[in-house]
PDB file of N, CA and C in Angstrom:
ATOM      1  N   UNK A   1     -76.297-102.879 112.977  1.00  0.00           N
ATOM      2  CA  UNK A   1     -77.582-103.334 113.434  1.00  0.00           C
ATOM      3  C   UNK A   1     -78.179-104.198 112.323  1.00  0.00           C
ATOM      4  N   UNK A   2     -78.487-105.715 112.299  1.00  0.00           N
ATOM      5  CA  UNK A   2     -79.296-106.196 111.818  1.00  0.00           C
ATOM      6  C   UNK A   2     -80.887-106.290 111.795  1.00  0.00           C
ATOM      7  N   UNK A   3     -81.242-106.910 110.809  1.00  0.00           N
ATOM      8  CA  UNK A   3     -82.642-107.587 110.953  1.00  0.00           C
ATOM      9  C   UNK A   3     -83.044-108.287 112.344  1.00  0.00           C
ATOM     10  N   UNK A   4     -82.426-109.073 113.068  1.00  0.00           N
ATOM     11  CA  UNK A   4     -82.565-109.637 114.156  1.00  0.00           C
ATOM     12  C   UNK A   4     -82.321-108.708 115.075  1.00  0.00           C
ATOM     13  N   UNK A   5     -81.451-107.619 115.196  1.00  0.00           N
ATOM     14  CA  UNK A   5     -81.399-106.382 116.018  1.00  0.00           C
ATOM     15  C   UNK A   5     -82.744-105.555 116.083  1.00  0.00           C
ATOM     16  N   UNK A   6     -83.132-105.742 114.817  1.00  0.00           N
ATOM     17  CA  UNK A   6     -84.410-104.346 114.813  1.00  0.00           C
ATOM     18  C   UNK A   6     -85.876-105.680 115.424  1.00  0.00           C
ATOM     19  N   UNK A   7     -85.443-106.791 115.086  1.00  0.00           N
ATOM     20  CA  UNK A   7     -86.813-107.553 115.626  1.00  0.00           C
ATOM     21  C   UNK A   7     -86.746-107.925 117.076  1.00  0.00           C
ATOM     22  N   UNK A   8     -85.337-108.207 117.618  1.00  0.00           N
ATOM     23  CA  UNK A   8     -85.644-107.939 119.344  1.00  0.00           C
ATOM     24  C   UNK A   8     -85.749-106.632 119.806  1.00  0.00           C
ATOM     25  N   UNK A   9     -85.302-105.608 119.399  1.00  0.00           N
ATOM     26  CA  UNK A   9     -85.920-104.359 119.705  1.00  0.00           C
ATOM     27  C   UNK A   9     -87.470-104.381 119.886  1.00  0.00           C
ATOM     28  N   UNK A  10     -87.643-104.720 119.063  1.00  0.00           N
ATOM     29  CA  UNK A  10     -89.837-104.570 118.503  1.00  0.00           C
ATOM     30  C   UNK A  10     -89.921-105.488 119.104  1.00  0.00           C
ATOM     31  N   UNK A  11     -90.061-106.924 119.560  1.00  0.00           N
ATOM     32  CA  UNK A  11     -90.138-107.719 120.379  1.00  0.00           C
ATOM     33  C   UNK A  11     -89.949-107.255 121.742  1.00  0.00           C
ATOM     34  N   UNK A  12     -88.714-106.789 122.411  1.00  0.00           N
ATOM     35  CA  UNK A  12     -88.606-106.525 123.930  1.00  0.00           C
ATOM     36  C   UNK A  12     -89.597-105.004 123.817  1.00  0.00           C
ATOM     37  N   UNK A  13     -89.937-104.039 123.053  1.00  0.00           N
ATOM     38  CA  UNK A  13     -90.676-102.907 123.252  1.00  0.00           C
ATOM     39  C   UNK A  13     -92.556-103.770 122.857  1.00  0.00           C
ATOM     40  N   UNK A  14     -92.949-105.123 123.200  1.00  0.00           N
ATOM     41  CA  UNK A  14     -94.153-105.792 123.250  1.00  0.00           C
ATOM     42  C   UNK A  14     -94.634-105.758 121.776  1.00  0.00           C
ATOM     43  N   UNK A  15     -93.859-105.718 120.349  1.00  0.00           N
ATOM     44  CA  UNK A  15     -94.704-106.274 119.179  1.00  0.00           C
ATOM     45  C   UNK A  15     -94.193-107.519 119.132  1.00  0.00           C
ATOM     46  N   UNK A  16     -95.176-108.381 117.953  1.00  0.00           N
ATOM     47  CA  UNK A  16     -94.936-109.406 117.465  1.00  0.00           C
ATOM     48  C   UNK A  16     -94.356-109.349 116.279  1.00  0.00           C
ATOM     49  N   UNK A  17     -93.012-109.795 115.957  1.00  0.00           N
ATOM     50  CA  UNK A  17     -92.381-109.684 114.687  1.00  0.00           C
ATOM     51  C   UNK A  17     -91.471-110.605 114.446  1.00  0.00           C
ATOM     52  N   UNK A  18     -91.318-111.128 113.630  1.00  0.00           N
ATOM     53  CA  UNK A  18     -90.134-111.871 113.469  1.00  0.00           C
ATOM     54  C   UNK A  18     -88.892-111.136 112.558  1.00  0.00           C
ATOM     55  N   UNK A  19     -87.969-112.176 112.156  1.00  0.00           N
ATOM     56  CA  UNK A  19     -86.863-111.314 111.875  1.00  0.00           C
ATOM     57  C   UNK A  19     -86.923-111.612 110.374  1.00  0.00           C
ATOM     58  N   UNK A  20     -87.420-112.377 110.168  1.00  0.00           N
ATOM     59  CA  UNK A  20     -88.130-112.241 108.483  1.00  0.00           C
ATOM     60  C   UNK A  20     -88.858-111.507 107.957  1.00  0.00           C
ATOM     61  N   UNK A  21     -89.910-110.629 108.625  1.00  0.00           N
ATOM     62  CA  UNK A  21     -90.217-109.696 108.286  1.00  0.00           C
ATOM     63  C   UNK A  21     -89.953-108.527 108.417  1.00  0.00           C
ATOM     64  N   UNK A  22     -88.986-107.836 109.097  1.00  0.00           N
ATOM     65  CA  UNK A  22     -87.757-106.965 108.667  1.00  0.00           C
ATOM     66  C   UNK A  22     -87.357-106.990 107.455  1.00  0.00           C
ATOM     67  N   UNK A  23     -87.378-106.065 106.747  1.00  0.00           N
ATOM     68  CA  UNK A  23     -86.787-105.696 105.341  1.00  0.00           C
ATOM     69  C   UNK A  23     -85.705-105.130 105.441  1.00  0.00           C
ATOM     70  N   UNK A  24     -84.369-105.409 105.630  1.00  0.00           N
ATOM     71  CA  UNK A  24     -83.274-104.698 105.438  1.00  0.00           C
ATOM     72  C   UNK A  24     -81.843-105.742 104.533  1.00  0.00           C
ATOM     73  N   UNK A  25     -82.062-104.603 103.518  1.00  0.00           N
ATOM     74  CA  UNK A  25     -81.278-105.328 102.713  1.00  0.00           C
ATOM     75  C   UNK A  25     -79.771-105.063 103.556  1.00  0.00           C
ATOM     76  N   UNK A  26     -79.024-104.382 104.018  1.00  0.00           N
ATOM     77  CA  UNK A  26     -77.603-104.656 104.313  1.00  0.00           C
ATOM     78  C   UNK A  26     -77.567-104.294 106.251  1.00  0.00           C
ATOM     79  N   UNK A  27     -76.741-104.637 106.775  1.00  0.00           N
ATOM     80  CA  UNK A  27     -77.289-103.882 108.254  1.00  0.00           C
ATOM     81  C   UNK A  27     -77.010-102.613 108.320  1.00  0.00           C
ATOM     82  N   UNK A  28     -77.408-102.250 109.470  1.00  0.00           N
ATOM     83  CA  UNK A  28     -77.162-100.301 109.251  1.00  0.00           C
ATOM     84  C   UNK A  28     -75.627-100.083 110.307  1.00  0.00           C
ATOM     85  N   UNK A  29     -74.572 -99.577 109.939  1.00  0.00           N
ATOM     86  CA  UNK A  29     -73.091 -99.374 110.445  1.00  0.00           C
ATOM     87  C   UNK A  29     -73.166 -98.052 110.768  1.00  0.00           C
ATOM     88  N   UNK A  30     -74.569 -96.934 111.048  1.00  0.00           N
ATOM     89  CA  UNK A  30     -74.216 -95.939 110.670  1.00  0.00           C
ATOM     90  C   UNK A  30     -74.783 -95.340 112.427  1.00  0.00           C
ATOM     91  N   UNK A  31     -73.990 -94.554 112.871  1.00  0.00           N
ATOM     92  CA  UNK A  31     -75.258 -93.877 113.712  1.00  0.00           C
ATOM     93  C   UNK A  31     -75.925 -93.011 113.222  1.00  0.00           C
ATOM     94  N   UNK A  32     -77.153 -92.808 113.616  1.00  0.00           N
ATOM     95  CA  UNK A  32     -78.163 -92.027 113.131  1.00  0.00           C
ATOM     96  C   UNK A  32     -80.081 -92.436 113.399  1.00  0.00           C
ATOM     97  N   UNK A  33     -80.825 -92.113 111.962  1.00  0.00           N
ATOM     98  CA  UNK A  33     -82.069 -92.038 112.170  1.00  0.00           C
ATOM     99  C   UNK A  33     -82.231 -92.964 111.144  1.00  0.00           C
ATOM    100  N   UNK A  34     -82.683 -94.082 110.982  1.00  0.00           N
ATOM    101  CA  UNK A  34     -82.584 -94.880 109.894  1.00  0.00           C
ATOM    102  C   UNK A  34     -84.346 -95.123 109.444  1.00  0.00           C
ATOM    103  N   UNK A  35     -84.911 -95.124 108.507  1.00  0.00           N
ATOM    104  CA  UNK A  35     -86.245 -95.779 107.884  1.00  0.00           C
ATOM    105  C   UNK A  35     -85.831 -97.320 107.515  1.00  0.00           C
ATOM    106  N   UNK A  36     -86.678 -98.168 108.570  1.00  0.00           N
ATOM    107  CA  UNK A  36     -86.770 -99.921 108.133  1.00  0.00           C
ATOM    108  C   UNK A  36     -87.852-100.169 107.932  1.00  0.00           C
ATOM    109  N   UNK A  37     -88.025-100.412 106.227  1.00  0.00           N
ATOM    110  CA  UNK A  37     -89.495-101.348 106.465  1.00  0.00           C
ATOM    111  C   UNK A  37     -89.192-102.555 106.698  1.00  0.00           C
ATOM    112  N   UNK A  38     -90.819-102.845 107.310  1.00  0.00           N
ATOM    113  CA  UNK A  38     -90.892-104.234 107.628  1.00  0.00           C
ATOM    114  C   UNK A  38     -92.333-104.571 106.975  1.00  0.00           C
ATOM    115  N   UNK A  39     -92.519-106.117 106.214  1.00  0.00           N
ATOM    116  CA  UNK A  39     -93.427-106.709 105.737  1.00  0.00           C
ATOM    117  C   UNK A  39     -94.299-107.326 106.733  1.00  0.00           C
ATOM    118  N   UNK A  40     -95.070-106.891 107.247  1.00  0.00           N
ATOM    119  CA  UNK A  40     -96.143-107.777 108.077  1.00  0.00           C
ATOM    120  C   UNK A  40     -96.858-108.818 107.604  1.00  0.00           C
ATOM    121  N   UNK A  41     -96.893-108.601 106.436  1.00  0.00           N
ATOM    122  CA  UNK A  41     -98.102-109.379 105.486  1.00  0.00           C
ATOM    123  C   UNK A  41     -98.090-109.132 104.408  1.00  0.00           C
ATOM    124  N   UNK A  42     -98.735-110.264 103.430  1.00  0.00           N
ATOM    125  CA  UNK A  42     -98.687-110.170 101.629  1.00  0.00           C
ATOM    126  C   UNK A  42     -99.322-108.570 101.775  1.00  0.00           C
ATOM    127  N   UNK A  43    -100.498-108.503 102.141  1.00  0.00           N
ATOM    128  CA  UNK A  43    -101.024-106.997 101.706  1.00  0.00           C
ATOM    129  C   UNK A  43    -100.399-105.623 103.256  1.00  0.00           C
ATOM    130  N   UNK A  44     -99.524-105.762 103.894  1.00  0.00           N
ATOM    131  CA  UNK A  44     -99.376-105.125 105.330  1.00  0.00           C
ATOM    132  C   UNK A  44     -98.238-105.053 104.940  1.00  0.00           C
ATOM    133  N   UNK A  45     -96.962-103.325 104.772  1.00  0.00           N
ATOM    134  CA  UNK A  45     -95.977-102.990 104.761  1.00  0.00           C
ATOM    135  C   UNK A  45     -95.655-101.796 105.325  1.00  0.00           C
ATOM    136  N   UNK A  46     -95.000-101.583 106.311  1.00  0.00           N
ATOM    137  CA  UNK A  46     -95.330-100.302 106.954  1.00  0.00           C
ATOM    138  C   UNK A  46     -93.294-100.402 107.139  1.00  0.00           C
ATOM    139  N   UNK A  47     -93.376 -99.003 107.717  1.00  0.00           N
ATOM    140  CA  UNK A  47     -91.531 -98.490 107.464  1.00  0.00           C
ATOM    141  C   UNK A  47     -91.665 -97.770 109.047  1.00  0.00           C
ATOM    142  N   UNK A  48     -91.141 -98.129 109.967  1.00  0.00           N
ATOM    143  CA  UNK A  48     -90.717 -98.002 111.197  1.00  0.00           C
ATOM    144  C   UNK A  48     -89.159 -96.869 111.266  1.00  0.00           C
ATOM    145  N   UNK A  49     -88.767 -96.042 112.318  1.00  0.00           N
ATOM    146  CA  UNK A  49     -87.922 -95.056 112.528  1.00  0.00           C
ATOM    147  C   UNK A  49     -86.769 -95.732 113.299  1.00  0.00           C
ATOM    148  N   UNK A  50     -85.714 -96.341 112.904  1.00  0.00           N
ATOM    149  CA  UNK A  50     -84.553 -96.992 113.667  1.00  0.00           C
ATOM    150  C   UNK A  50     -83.722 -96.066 114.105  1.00  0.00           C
ATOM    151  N   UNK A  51     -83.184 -95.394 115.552  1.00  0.00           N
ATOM    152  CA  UNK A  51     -82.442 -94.574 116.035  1.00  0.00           C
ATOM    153  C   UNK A  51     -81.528 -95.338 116.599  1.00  0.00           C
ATOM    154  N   UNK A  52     -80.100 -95.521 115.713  1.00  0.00           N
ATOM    155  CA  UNK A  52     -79.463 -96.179 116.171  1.00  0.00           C
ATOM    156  C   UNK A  52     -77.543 -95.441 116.996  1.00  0.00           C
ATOM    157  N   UNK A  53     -77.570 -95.302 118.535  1.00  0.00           N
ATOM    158  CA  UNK A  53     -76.860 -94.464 119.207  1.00  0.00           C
ATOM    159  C   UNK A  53     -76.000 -95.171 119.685  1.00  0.00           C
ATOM    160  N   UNK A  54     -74.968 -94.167 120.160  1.00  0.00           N
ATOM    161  CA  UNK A  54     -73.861 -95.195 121.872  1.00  0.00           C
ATOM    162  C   UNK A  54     -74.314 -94.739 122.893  1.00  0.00           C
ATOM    163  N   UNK A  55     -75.652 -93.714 122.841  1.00  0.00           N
ATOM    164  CA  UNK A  55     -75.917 -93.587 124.022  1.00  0.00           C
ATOM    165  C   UNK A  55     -77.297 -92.969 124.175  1.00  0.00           C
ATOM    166  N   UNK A  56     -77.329 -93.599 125.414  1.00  0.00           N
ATOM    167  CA  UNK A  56     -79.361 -92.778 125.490  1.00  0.00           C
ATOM    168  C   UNK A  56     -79.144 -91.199 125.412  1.00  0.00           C
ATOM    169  N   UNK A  57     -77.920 -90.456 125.881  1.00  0.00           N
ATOM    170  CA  UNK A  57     -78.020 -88.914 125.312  1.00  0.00           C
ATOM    171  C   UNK A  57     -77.854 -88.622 123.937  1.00  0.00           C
ATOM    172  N   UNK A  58     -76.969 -89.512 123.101  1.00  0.00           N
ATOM    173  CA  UNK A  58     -76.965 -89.288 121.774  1.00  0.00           C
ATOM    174  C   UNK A  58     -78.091 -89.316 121.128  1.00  0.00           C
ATOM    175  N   UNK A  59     -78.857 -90.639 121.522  1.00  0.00           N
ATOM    176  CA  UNK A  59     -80.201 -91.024 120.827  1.00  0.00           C
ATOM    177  C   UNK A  59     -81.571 -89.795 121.268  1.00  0.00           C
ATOM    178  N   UNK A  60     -81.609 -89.170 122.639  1.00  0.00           N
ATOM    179  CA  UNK A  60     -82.480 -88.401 122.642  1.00  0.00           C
ATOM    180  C   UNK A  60     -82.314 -87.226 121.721  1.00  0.00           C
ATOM    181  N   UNK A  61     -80.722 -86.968 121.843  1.00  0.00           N
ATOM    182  CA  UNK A  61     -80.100 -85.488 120.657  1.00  0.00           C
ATOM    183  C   UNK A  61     -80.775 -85.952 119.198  1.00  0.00           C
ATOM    184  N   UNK A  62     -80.736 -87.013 118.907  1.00  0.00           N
ATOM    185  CA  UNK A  62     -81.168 -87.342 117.713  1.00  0.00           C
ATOM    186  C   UNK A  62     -82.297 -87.269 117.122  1.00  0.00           C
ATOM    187  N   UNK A  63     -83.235 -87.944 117.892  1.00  0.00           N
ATOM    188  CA  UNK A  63     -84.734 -87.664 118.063  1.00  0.00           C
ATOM    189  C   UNK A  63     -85.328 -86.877 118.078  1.00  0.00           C
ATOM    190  N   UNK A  64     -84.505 -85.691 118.486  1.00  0.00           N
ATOM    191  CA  UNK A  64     -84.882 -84.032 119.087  1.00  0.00           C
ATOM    192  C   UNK A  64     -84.787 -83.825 117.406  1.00  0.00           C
ATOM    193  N   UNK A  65     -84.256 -84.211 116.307  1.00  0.00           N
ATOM    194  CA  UNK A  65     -83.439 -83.749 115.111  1.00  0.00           C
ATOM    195  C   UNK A  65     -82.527 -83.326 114.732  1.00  0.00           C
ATOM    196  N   UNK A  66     -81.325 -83.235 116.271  1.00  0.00           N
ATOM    197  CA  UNK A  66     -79.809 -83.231 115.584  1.00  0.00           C
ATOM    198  C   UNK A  66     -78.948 -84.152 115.375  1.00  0.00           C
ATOM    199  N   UNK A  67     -78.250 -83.707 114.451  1.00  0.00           N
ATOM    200  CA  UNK A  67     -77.218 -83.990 113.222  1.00  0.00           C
ATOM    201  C   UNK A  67     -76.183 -84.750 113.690  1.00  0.00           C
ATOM    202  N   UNK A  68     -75.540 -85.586 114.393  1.00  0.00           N
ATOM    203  CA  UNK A  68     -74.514 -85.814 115.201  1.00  0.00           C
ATOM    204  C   UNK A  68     -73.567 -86.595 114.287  1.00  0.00           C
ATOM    205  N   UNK A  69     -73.416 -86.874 112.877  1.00  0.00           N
ATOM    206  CA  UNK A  69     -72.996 -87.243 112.008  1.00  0.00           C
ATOM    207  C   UNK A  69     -72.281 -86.024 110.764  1.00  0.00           C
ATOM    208  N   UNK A  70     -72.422 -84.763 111.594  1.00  0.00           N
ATOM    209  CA  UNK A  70     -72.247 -83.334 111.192  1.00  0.00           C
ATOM    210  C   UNK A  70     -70.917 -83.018 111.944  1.00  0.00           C
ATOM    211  N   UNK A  71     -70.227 -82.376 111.125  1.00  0.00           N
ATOM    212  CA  UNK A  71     -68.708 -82.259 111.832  1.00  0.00           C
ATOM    213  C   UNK A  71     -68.994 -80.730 111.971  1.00  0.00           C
ATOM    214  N   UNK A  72     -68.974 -79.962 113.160  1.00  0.00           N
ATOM    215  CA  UNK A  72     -69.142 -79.055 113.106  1.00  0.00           C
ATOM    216  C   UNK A  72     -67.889 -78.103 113.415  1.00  0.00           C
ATOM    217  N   UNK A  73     -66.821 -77.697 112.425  1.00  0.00           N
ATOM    218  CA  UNK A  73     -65.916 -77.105 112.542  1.00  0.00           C
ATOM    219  C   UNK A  73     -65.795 -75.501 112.916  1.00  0.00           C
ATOM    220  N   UNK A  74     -66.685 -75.298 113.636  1.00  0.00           N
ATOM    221  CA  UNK A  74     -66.859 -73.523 114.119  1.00  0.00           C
ATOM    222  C   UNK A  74     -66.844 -74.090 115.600  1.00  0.00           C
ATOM    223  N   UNK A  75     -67.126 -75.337 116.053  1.00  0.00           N
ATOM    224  CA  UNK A  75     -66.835 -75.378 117.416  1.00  0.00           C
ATOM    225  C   UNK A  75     -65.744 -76.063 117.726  1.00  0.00           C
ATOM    226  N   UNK A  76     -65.062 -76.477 116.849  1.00  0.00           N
ATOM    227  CA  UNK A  76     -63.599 -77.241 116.614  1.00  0.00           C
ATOM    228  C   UNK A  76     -62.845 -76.269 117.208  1.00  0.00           C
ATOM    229  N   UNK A  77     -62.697 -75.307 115.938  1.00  0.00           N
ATOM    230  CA  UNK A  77     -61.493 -73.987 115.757  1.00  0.00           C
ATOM    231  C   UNK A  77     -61.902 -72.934 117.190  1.00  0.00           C
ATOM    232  N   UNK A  78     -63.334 -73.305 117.416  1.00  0.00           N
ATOM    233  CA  UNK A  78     -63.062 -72.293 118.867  1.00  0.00           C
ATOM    234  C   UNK A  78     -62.406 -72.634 120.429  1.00  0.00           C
ATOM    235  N   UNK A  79     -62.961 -74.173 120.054  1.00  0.00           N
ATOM    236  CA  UNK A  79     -61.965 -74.991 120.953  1.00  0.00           C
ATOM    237  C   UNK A  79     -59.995 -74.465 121.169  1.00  0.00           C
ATOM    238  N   UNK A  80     -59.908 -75.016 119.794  1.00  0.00           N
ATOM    239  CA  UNK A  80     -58.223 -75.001 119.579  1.00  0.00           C
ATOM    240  C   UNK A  80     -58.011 -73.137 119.699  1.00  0.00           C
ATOM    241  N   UNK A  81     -59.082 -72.096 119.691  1.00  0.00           N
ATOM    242  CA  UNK A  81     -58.533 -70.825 119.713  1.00  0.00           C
ATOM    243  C   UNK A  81     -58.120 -71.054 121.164  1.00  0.00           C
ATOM    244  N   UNK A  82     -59.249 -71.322 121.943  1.00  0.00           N
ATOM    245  CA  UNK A  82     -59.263 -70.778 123.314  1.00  0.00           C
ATOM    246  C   UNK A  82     -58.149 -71.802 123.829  1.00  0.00           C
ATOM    247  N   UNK A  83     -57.875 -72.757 123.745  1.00  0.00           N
ATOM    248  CA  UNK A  83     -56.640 -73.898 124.211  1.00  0.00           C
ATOM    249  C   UNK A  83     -55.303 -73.060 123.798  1.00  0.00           C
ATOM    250  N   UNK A  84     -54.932 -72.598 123.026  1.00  0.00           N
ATOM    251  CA  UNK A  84     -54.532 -71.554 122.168  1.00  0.00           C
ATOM    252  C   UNK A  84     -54.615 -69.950 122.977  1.00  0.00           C
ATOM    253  N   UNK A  85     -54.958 -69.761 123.717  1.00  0.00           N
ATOM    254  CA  UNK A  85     -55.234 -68.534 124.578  1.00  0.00           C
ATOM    255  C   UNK A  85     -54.758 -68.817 125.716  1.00  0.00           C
ATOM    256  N   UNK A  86     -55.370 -70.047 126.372  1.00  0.00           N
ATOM    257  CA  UNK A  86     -55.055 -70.609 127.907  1.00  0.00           C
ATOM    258  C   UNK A  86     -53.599 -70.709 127.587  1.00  0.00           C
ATOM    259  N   UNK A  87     -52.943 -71.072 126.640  1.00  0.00           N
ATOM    260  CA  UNK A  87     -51.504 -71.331 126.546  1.00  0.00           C
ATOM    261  C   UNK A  87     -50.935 -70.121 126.346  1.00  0.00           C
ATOM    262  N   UNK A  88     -50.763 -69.170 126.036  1.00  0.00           N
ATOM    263  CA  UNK A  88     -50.590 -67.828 125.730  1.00  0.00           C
ATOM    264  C   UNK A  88     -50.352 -66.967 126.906  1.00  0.00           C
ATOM    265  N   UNK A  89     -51.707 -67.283 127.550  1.00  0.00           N
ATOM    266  CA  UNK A  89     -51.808 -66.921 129.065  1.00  0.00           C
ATOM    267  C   UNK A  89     -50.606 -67.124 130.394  1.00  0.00           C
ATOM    268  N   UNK A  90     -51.114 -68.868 129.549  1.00  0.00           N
ATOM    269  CA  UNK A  90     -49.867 -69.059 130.842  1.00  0.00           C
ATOM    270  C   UNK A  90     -48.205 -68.955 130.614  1.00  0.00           C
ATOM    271  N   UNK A  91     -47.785 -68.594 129.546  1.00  0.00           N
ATOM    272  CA  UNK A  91     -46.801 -68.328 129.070  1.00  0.00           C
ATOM    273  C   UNK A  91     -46.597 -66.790 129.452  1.00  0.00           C
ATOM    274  N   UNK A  92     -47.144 -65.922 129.604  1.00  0.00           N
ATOM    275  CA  UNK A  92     -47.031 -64.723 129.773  1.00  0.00           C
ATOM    276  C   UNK A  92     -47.064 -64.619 131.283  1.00  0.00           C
ATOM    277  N   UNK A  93     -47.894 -65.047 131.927  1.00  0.00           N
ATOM    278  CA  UNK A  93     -47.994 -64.869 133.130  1.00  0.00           C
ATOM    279  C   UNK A  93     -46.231 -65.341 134.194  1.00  0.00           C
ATOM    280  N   UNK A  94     -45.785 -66.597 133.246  1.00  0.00           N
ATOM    281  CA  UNK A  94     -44.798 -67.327 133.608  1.00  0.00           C
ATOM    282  C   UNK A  94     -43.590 -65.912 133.147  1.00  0.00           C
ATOM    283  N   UNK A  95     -43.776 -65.481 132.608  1.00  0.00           N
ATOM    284  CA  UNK A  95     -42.448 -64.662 131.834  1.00  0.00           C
ATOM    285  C   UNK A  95     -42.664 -63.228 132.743  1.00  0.00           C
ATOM    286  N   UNK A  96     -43.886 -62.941 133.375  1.00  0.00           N
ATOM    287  CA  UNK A  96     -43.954 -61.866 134.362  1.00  0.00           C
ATOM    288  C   UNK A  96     -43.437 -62.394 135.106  1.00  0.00           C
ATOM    289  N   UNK A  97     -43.663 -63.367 135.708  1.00  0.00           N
ATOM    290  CA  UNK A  97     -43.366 -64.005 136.878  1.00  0.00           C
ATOM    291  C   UNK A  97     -41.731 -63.652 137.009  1.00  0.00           C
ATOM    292  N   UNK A  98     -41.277 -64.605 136.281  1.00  0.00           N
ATOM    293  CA  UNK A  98     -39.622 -64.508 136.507  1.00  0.00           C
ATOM    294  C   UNK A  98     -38.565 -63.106 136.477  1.00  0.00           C
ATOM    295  N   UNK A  99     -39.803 -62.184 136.066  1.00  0.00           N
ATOM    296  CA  UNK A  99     -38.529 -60.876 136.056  1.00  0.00           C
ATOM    297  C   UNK A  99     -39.087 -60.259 137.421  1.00  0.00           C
ATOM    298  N   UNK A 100     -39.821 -60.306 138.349  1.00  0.00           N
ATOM    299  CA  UNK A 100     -39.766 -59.971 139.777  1.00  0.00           C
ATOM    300  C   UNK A 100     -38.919 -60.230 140.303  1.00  0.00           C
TER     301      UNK A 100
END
């Protein structure tokens, strides 16, 4: 997301801004919750909340204040247990099966 990204944003949501007064020194590559100031004026500097998502559910999760840049490995390993079970399952069930 550039400077020109964050000023048609603020532009199509009805401010007046240009893309010069955006302060961002590098663009943002990141998803997440980003702080951009922007210079309005010699004496006017205010720092705006950039939520930048792939999706309007990501971006509301975000907003809410979660982490989605958080690898959460307790729901990983419960995944791969239970995939890990379903396979187990059906392996057993298959090995009853055949001695009828």
């Amino acid at each position: 997301m550039s400077s020109r990204d964050v000023a048609d944003a603020l532009i199509s949501d009805g401010f007046s801004v240009s893309r010069s007064q955006v302060d961002l020194a590098n663009p943002i590559k990141t998803v997440g919750v980003h702080a951009v100031p922007l210079h309005l004026h010699a004496e006017v500097a205010v720092s705006i909340t950039v939520n930048v998502a792939r999706s309007e559910d990501e971006a509301a999760r975000q907003a809410a204040g979660e982490d989605l840049t958080a690898i959460n490995y307790d729901d990983e390993a419960a995944e791969q247990f239970a995939a890990g079970q379903a396979e187990a399952g059906s392996a057993a069930a298959e090995a009853f099966g055949d001695e009828e």
